[in-house]
Protein backbone atom coordinates (compact mmCIF):
# COMPACT_ATOMS: atom_id res chain seq x y z
CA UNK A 1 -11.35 1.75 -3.72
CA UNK A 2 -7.68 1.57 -5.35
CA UNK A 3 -4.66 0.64 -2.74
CA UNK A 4 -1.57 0.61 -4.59
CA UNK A 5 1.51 -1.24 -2.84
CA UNK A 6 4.55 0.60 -4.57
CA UNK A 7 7.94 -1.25 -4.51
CA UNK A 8 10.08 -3.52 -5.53
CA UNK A 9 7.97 -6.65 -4.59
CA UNK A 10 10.16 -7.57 -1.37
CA UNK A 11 9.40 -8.92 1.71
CA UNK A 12 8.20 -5.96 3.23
CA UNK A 13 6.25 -4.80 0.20
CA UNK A 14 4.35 -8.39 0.29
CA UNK A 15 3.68 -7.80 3.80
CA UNK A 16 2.46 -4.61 3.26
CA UNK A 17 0.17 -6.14 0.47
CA UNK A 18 -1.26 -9.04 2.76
CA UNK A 19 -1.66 -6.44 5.35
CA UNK A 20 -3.68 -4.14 3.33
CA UNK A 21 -5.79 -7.03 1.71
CA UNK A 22 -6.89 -7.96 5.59
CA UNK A 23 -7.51 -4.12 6.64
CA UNK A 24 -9.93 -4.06 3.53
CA UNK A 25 -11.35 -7.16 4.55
CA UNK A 26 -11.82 -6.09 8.19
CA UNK A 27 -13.63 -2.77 7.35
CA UNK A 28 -15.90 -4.55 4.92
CA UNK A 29 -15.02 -2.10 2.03
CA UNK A 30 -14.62 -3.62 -1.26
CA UNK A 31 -10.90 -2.76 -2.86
CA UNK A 32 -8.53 -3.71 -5.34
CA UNK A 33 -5.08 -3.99 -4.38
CA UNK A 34 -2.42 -2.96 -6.85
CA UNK A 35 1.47 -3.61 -7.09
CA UNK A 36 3.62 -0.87 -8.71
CA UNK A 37 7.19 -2.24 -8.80
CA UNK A 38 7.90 0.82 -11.79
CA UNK A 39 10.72 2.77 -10.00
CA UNK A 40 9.90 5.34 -12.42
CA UNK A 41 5.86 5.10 -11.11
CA UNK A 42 6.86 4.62 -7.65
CA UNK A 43 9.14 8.15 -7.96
CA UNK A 44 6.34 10.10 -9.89
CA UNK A 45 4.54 9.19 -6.48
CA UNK A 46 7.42 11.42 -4.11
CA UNK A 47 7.75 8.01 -2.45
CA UNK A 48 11.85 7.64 -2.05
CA UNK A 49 11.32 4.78 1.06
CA UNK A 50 9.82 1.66 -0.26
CA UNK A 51 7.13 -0.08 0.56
CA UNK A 52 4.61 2.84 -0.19
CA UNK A 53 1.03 2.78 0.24
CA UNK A 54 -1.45 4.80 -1.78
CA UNK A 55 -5.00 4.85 -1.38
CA UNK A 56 -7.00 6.10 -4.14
CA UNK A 57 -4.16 8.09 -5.68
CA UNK A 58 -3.20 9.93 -2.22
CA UNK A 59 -0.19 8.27 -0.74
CA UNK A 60 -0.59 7.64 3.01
CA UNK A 61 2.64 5.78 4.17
CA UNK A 62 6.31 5.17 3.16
CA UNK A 63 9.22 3.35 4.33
CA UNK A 64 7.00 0.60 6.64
CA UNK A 65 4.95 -2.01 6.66
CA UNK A 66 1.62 -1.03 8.89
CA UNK A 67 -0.59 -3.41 10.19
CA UNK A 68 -3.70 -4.10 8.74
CA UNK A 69 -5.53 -1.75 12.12
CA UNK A 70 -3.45 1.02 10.89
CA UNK A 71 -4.28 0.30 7.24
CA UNK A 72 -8.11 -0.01 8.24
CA UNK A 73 -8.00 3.49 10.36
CA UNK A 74 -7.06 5.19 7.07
CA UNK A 75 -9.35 3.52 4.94
């Protein structure tokens, strides 16, 4: 599994990252966490509200920073 953290790499977007990283954890699935900070990537996404999260290529969440029992409900 792919989750891709798209923005700019600020606060929120490491949050989101962290967050992600212990949802993963938590469901025992095995993933690989990716940072897009391309605003030309993160556009070619639709995502307009950063932090973004994509999970294997379909983009789930924009604009906030879920918490990692959000993250692991969608995984």
């Amino acid at each position: 599994m792919i989750i891709k953290i798209l923005g700019s790499g600020c606060r929120k977007c490491i949050a989101l990252g962290e967050n992600a990283k212990a949802a993963a954890l938590a469901a025992g699935r095995k993933a690989d966490i990716v940072k897009v900070t391309d605003m030309a990537a993160i556009a070619g996404y639709g995502v307009m509200s950063t932090p973004g999260l994509v999970i294997d290529e379909k983009v789930v969440s924009t604009g906030k920073v879920l918490s990692p029992e959000e993250i692991r409900q969608l995984l």
